[in-house]
C-alpha atoms as a PDB file:
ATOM      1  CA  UNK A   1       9.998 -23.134  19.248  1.00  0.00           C
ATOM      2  CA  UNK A   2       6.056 -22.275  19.471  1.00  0.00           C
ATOM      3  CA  UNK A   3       6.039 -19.958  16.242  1.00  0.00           C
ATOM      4  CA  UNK A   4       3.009 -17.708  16.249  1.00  0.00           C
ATOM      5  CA  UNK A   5       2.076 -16.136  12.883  1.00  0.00           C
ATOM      6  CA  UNK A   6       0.227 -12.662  12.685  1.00  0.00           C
ATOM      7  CA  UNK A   7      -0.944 -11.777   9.327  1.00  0.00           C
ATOM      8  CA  UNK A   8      -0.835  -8.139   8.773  1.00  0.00           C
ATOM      9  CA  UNK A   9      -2.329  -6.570   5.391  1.00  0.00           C
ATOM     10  CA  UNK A  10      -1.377  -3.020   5.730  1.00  0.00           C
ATOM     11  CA  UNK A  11      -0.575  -1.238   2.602  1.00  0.00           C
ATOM     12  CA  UNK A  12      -1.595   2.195   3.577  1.00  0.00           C
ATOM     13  CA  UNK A  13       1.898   3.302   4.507  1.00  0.00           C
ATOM     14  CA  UNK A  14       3.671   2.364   0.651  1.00  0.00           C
ATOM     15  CA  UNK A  15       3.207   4.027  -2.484  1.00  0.00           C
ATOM     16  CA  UNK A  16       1.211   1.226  -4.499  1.00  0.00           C
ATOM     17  CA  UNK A  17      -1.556  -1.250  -3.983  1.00  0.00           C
ATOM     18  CA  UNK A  18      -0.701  -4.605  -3.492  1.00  0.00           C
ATOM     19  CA  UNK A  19       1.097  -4.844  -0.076  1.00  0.00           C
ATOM     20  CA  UNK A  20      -2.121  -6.487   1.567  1.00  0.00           C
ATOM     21  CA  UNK A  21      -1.874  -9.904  -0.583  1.00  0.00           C
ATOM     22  CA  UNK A  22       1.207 -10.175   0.752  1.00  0.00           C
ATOM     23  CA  UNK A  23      -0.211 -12.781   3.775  1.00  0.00           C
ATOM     24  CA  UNK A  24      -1.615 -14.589   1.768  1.00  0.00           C
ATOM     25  CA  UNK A  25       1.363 -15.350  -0.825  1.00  0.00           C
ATOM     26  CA  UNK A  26       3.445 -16.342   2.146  1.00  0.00           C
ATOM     27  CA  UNK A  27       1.087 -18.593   3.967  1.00  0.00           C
ATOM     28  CA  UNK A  28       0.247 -19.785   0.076  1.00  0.00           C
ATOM     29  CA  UNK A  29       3.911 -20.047  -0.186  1.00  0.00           C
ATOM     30  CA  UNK A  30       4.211 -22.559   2.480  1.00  0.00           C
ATOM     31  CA  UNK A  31       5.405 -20.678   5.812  1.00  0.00           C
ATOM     32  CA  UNK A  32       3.784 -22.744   8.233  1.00  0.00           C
ATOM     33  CA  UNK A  33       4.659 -25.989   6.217  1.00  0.00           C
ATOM     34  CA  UNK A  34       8.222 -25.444   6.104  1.00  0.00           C
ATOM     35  CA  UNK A  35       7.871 -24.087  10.139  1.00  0.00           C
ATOM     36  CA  UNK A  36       6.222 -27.804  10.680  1.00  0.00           C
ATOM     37  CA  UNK A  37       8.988 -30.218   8.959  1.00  0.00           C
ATOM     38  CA  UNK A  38      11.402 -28.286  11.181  1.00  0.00           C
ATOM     39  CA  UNK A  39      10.560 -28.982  14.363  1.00  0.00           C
ATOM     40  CA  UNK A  40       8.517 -26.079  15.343  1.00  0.00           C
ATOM     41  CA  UNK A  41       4.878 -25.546  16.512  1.00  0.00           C
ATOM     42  CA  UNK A  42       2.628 -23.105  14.649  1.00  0.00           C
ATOM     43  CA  UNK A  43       0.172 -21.943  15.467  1.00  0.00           C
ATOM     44  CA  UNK A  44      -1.792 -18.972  13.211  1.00  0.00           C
ATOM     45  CA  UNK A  45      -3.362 -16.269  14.968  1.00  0.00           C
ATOM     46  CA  UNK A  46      -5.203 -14.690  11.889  1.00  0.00           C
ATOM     47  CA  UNK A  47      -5.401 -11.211  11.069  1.00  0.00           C
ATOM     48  CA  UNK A  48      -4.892  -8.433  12.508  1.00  0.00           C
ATOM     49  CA  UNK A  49      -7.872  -6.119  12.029  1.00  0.00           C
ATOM     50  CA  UNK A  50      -6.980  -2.078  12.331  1.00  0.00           C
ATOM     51  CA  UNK A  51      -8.446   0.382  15.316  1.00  0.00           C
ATOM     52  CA  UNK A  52     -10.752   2.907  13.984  1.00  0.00           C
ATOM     53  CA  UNK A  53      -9.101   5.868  12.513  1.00  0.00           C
ATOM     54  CA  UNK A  54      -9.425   8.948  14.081  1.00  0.00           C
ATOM     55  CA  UNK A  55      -9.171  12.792  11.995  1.00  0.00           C
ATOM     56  CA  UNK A  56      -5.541  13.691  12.257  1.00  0.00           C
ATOM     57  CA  UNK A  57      -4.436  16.592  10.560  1.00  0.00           C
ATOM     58  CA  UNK A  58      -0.583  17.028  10.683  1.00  0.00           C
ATOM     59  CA  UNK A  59       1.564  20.441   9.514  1.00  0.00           C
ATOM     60  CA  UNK A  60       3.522  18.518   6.395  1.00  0.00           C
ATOM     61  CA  UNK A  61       0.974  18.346   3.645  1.00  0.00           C
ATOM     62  CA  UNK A  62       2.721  15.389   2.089  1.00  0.00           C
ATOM     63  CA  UNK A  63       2.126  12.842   4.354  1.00  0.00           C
ATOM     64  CA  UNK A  64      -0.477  10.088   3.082  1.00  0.00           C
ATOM     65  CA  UNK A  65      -2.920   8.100   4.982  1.00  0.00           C
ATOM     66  CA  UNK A  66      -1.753   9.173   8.225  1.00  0.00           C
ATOM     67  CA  UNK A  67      -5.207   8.675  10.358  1.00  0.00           C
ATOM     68  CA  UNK A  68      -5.211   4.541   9.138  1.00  0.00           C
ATOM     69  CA  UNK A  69      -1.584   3.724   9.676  1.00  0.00           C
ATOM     70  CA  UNK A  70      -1.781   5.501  13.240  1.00  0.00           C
ATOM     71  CA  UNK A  71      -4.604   3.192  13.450  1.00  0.00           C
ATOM     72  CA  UNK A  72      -3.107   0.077  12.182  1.00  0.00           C
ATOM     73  CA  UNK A  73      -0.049   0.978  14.160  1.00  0.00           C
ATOM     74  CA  UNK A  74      -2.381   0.774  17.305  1.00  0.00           C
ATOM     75  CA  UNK A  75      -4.038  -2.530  16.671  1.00  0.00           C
ATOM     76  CA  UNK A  76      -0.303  -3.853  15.359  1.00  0.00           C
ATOM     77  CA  UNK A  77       1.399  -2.979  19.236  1.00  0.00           C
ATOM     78  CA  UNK A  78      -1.590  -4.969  21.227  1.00  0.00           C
ATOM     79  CA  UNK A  79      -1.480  -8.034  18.503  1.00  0.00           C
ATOM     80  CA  UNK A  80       2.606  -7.983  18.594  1.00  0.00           C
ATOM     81  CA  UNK A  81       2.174  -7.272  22.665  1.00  0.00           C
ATOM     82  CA  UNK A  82      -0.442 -10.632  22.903  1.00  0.00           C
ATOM     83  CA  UNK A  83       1.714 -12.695  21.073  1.00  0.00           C
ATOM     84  CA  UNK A  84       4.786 -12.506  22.483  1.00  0.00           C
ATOM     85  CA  UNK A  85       3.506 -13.904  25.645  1.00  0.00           C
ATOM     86  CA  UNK A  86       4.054 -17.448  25.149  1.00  0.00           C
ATOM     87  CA  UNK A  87       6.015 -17.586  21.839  1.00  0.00           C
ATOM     88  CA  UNK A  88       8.104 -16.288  18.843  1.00  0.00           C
ATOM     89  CA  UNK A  89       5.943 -14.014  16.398  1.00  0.00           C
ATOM     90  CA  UNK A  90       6.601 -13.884  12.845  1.00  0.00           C
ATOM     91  CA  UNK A  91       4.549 -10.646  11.277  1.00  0.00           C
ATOM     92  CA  UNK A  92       3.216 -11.515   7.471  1.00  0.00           C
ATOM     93  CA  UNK A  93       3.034  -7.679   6.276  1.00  0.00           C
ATOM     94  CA  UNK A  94       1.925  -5.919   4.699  1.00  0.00           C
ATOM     95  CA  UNK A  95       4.334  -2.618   3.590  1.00  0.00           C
ATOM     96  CA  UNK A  96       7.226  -1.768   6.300  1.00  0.00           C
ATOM     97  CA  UNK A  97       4.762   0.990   8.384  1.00  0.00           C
ATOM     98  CA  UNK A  98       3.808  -2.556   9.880  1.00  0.00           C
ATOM     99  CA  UNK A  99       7.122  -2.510  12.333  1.00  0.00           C
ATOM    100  CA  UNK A 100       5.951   0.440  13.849  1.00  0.00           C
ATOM    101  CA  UNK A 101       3.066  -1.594  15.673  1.00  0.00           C
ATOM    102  CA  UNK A 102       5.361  -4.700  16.174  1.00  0.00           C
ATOM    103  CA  UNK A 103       8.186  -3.152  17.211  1.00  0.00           C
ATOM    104  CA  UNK A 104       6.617  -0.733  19.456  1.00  0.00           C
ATOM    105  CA  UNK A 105       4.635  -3.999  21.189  1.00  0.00           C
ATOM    106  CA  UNK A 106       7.500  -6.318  21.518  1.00  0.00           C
ATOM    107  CA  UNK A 107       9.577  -3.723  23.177  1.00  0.00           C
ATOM    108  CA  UNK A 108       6.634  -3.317  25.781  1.00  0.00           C
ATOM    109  CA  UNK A 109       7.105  -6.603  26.308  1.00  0.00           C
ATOM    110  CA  UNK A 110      10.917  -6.720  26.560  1.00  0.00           C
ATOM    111  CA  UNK A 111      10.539  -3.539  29.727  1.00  0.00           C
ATOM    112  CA  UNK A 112       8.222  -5.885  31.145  1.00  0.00           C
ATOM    113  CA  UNK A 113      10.597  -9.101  31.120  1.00  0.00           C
ATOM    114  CA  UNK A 114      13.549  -6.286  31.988  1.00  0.00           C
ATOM    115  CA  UNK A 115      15.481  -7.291  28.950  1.00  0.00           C
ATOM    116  CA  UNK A 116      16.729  -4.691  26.478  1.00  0.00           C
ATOM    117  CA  UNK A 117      15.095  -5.506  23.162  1.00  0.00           C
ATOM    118  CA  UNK A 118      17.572  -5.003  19.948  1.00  0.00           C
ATOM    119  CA  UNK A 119      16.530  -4.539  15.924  1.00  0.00           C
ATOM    120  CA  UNK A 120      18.273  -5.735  13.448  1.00  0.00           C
ATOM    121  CA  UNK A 121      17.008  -3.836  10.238  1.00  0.00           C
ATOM    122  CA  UNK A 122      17.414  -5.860   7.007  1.00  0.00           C
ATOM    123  CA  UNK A 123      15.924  -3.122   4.651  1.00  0.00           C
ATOM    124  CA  UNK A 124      17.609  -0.762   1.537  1.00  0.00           C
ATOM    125  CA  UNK A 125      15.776   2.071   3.468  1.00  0.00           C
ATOM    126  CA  UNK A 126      16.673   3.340   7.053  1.00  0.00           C
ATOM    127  CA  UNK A 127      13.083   4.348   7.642  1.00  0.00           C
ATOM    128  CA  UNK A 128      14.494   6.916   9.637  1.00  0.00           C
ATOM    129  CA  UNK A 129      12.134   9.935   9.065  1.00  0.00           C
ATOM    130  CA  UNK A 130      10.208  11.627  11.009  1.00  0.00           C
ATOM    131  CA  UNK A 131       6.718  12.952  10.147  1.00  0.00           C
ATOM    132  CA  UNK A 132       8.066  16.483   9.748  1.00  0.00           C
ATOM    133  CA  UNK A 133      11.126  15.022   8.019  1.00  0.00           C
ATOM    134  CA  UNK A 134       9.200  12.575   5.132  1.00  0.00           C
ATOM    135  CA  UNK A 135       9.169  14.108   1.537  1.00  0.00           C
ATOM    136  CA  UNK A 136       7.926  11.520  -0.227  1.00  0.00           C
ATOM    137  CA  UNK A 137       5.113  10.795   2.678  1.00  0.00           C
ATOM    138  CA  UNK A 138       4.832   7.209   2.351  1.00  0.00           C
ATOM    139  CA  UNK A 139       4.983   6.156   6.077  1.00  0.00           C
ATOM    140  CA  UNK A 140       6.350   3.376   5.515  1.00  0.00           C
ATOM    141  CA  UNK A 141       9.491   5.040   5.941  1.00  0.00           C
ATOM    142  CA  UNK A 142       9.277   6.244   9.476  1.00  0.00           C
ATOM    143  CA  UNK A 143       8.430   3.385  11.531  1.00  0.00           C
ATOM    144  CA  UNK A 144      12.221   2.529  13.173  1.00  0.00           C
ATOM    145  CA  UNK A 145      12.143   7.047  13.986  1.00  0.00           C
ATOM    146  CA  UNK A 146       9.268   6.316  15.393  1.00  0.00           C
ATOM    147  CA  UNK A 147       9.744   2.822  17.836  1.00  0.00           C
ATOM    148  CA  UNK A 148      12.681   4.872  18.887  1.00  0.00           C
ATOM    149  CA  UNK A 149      11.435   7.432  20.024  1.00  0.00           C
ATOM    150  CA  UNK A 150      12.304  10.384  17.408  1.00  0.00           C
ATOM    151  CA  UNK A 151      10.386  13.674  18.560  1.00  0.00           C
ATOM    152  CA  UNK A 152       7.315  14.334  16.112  1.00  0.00           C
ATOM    153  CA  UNK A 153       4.489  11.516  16.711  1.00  0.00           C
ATOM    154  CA  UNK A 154       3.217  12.892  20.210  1.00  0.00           C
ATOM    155  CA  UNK A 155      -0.377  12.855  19.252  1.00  0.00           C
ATOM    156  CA  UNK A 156      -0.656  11.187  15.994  1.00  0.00           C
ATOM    157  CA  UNK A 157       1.057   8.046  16.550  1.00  0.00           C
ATOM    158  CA  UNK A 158       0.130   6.005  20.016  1.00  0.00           C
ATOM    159  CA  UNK A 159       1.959   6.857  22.915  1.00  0.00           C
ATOM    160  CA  UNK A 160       5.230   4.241  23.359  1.00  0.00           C
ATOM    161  CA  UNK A 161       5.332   2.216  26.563  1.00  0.00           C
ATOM    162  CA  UNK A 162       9.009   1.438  26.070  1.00  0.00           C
ATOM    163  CA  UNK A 163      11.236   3.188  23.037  1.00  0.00           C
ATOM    164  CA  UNK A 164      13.897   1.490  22.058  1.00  0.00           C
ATOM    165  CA  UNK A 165      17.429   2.455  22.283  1.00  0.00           C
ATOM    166  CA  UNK A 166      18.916   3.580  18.592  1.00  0.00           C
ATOM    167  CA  UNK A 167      22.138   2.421  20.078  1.00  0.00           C
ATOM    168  CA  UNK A 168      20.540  -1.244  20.556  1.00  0.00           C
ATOM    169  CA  UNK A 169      19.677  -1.109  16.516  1.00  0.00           C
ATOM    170  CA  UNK A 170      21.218  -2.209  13.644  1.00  0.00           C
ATOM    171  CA  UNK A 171      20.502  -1.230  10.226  1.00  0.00           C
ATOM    172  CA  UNK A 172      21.672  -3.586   7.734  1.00  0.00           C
ATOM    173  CA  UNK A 173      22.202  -3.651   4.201  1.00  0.00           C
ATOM    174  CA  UNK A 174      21.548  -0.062   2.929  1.00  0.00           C
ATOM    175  CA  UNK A 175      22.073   1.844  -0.126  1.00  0.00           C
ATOM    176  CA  UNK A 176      19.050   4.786  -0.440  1.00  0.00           C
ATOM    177  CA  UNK A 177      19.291   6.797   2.439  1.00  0.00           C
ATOM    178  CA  UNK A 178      18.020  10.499   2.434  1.00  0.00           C
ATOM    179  CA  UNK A 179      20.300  13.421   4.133  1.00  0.00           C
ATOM    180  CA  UNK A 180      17.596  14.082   6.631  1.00  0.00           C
ATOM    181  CA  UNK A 181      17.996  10.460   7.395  1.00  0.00           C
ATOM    182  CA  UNK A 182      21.769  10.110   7.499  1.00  0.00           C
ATOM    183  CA  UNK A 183      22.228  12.910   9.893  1.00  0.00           C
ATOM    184  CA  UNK A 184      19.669  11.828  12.145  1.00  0.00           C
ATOM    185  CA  UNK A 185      21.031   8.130  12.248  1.00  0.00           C
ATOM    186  CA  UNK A 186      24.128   9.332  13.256  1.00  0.00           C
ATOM    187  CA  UNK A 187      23.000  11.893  15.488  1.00  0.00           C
ATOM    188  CA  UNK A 188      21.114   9.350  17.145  1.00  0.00           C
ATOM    189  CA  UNK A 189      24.142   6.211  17.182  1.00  0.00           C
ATOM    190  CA  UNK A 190      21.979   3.836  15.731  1.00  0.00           C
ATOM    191  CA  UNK A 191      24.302   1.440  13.986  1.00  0.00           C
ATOM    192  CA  UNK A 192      24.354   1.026   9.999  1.00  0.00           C
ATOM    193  CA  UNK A 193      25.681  -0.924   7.726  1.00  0.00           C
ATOM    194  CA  UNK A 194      25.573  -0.221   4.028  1.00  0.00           C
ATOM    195  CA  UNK A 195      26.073  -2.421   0.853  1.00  0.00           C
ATOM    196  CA  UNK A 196      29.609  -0.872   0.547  1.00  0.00           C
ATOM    197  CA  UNK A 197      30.900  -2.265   3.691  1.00  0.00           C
ATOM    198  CA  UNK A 198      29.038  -5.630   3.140  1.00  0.00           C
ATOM    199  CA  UNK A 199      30.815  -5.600   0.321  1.00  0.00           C
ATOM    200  CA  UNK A 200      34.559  -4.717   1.606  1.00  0.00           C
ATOM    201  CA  UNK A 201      34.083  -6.312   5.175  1.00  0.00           C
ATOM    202  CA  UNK A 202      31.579  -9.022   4.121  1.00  0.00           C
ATOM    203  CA  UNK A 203      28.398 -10.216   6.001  1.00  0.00           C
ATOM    204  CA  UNK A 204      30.114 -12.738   8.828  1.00  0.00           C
ATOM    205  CA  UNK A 205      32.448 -10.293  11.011  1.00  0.00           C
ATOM    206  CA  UNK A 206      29.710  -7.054  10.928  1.00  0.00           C
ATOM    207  CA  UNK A 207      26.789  -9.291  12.155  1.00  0.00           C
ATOM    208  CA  UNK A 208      28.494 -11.268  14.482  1.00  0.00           C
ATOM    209  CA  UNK A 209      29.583  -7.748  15.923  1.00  0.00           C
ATOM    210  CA  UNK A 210      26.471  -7.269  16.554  1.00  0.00           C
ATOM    211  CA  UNK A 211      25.150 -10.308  17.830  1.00  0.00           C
ATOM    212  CA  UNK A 212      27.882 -10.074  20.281  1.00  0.00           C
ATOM    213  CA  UNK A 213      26.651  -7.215  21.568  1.00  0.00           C
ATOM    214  CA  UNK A 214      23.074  -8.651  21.655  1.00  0.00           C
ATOM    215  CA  UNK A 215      24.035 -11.926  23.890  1.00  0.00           C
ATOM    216  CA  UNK A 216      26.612  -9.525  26.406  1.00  0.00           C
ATOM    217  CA  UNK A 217      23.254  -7.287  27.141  1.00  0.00           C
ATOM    218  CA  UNK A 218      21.174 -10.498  27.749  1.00  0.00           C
ATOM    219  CA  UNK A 219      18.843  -9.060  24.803  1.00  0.00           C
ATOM    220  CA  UNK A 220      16.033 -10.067  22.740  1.00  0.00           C
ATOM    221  CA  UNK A 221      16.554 -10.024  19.259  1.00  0.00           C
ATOM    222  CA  UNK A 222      13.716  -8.557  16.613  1.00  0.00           C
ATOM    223  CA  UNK A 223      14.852  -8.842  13.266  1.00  0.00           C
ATOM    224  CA  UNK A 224      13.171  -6.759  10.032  1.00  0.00           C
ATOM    225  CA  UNK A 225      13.205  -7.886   7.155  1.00  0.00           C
ATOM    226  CA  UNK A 226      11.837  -6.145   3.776  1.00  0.00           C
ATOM    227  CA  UNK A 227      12.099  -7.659   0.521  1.00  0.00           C
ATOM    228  CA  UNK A 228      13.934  -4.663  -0.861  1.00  0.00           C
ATOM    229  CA  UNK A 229      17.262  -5.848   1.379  1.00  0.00           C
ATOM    230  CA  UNK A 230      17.482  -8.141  -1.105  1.00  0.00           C
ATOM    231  CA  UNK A 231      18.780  -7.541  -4.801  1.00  0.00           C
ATOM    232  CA  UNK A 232      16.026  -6.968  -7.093  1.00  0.00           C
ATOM    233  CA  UNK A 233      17.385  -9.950  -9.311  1.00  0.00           C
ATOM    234  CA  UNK A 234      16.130 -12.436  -7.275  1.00  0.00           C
ATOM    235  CA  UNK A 235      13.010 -11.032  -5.449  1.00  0.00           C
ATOM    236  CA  UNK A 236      10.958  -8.589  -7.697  1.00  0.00           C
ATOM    237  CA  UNK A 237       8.005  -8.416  -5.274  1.00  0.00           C
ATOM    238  CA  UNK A 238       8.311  -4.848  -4.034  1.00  0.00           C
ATOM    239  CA  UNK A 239       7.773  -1.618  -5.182  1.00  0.00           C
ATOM    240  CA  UNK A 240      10.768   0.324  -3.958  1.00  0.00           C
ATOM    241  CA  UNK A 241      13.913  -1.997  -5.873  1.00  0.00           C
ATOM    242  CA  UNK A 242      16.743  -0.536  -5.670  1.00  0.00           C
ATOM    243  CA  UNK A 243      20.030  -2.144  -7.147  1.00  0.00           C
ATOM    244  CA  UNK A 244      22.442  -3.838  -5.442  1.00  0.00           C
ATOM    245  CA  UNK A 245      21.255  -5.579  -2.777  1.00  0.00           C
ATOM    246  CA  UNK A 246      21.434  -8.580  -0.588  1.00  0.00           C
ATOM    247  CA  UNK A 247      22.162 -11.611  -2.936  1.00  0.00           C
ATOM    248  CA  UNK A 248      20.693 -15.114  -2.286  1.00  0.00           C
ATOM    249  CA  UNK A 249      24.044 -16.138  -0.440  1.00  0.00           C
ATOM    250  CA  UNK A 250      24.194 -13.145   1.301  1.00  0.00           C
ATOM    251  CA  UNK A 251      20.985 -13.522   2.343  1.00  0.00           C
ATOM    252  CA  UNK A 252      20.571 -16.893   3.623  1.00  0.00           C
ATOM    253  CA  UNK A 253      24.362 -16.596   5.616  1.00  0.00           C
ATOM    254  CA  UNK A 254      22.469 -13.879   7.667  1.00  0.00           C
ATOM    255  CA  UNK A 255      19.620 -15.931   8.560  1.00  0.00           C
ATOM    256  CA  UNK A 256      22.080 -18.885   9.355  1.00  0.00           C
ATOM    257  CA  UNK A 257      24.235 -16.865  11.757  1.00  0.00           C
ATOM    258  CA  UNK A 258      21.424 -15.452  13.350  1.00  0.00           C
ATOM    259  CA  UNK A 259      19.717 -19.274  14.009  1.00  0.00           C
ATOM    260  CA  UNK A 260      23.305 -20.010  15.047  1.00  0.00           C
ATOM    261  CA  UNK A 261      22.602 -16.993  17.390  1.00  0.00           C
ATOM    262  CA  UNK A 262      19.987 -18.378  19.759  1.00  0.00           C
ATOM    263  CA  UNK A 263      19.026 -14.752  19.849  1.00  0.00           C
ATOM    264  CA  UNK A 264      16.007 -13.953  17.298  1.00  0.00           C
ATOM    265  CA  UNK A 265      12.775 -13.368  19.252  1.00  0.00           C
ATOM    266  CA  UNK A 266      10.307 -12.074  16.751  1.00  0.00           C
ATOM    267  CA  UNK A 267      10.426 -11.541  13.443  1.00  0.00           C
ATOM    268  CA  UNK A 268       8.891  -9.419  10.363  1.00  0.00           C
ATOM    269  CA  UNK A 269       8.309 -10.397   6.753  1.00  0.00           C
ATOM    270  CA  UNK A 270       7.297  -6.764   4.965  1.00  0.00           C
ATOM    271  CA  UNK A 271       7.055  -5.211   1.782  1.00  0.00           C
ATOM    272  CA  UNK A 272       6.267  -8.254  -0.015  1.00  0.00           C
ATOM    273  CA  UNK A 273       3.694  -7.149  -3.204  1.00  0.00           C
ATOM    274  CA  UNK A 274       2.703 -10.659  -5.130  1.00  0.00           C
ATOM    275  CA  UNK A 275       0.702  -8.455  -7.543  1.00  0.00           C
ATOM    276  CA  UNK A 276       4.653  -7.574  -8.853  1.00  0.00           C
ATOM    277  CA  UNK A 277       5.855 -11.411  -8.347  1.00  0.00           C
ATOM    278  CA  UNK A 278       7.123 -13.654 -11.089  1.00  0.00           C
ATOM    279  CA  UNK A 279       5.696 -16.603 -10.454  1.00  0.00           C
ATOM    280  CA  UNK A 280       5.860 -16.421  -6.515  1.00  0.00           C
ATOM    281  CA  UNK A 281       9.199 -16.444  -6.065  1.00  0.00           C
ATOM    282  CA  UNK A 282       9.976 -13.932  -3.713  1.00  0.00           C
ATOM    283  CA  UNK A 283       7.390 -15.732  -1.584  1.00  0.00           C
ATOM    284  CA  UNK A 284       8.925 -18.628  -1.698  1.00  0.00           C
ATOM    285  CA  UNK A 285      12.460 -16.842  -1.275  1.00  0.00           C
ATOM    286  CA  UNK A 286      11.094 -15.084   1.807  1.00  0.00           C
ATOM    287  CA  UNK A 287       9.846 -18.560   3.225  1.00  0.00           C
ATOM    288  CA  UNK A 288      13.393 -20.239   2.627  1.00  0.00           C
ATOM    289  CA  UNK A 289      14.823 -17.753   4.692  1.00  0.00           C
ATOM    290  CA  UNK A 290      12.705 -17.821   7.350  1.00  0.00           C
ATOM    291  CA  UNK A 291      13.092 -21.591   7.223  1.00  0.00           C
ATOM    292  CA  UNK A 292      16.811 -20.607   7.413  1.00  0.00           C
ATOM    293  CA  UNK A 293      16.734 -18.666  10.197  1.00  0.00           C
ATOM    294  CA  UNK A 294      14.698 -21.269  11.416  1.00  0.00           C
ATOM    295  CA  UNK A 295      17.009 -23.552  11.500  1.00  0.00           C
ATOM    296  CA  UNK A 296      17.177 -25.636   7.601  1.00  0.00           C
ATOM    297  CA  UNK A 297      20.950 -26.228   7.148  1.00  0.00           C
ATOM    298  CA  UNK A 298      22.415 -26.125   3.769  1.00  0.00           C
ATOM    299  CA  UNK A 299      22.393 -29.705   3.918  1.00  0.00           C
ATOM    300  CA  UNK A 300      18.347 -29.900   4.294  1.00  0.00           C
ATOM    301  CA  UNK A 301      17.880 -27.724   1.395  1.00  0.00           C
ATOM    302  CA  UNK A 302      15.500 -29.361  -0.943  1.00  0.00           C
ATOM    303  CA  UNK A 303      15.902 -29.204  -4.968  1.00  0.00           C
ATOM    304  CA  UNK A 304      13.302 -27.846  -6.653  1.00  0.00           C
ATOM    305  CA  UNK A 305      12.429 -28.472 -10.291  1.00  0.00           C
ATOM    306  CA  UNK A 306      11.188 -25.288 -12.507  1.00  0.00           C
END
């Protein structure tokens, strides 16, 4: 696989600073190291530099930073759109509002190659609202509303060359979900999984459901992940924990089925904040899974010494 690494250092769409080291503490981490010893080629495309902002005043006075993360979201679509050309991106972010660039891209790209691009959302948080909708106005939490075409961005937000279909997405691993959000998730049939029925039907038989679905359409497969799908117990690095996530089993049996898959076509890495790290481990967490879903076996795993 030709891996081709985008670092994005958006933080404009979360509610603290920090978000924009998070590049760095994965590349420091040793992403394109552990990409190398697999197999893969790498090669990094830098960073992604935002479009100039333009004045955008919107009707919902709590919405924050709304003129830069239109204008990341802008710069995010052509960088996702370039590098999918002639390889598999992986998206270094940078708070979740990145997906709404690289999402929004790759599924230009998909309508071009007529192939129905699917999400697989590994995140806590739907990100489901619109910009009517938000409360808290972090816009970090509307980016998969938005890549699916959810009325309410026309004229803030670029236009979308392709929307993708909330019945091609999967949201994985919830447990903080708003009642705005809820009703308009299943208004709109995107499929979602929270920790409950991880926890009665486990990972293995709702994913491959999924996947399933994926291979019969012929899709390509975009996968999300945010540190906060993970328990809070083992990767501290984000600034919207909530209990009860993903644990480190959990975790790395997703990213095994889906290399198993064949399917994954792109991939983010978001919400990382090393300024609340211990250590860098949820760096180095976020690194072993990609290395997972890359295609380390259990067996390849190495020890590592504290």
């Amino acid at each position: 696989m030709h891996c081709r690494i985008v670092g994005v250092p958006v933080q404009d769409g979360a509610g603290r600073m920090g978000c924009e080291m998070g590049p760095s503490a994965l590349r420091t981490a040793g992403l394109v190291a552990a990409l190398t010893e697999l197999g893969h080629t790498v090669s990094d495309l830098g960073t992604v530099v935002p479009a100039p902002a333009r004045r955008l005043v919107h009707g919902n006075p709590a919405l924050k930073a709304l003129p830069e993360v239109a204008a990341w979201t802008s710069a995010i679509a052509e960088a996702a759109y370039v590098a999918s050309a002639d390889g598999m991106p992986i998206f270094l972010g940078g708070d979740h509002s990145l997906s709404a660039g690289s999402v929004s891209g790759l599924a230009r790209r998909a309508a071009e190659a007529g192939r129905p691009l699917f999400v697989l959302w590994l995140d806590a948080h739907p990100d489901f609202h619109t910009l009517e909708t938000s409360t808290s106005g972090n816009l970090h939490g509307v980016p998969l509303a938005y890549v699916c075409g959810r009325e309410g961005f026309r004229g803030y937000f670029p236009a979308l060359h392709a929307p993708v279909d909330p019945a091609h997405v999967c949201v994985f691993g919830l447990r903080s979900v708003d009642p705005a959000e809820r009703q308009a998730l299943q208004a709109a049939g995107v499929r979602a999984h929270d920790m409950r029925a991880i926890d009665e039907h486990g990972v293995a038989p709702l994913l491959r459901a999924f996947l399933e679905k994926v291979a019969a359409a012929n899709g390509l497969l975009h996968v999300s992940l945010d540190v906060d799908f993970l328990d809070p117990s083992i990767a501290p690095a984000v600034g919207t924990t909530v209990p009860g996530g993903a644990t480190f089993r959990e975790a790395h049996l997703t990213m095994e089925m889906l290399s198993d898959s064949g399917l994954v076509s792109s991939l983010d890495l978001v919400e990382l904040n090393p300024f609340l790290d211990e250590r860098g481990r949820t760096a180095t967490l976020l690194v072993d899974l990609t290395a997972s879903l890359m295609g380390r076996r259990i067996m390849d795993r190495p020890t590592r010494s504290l």
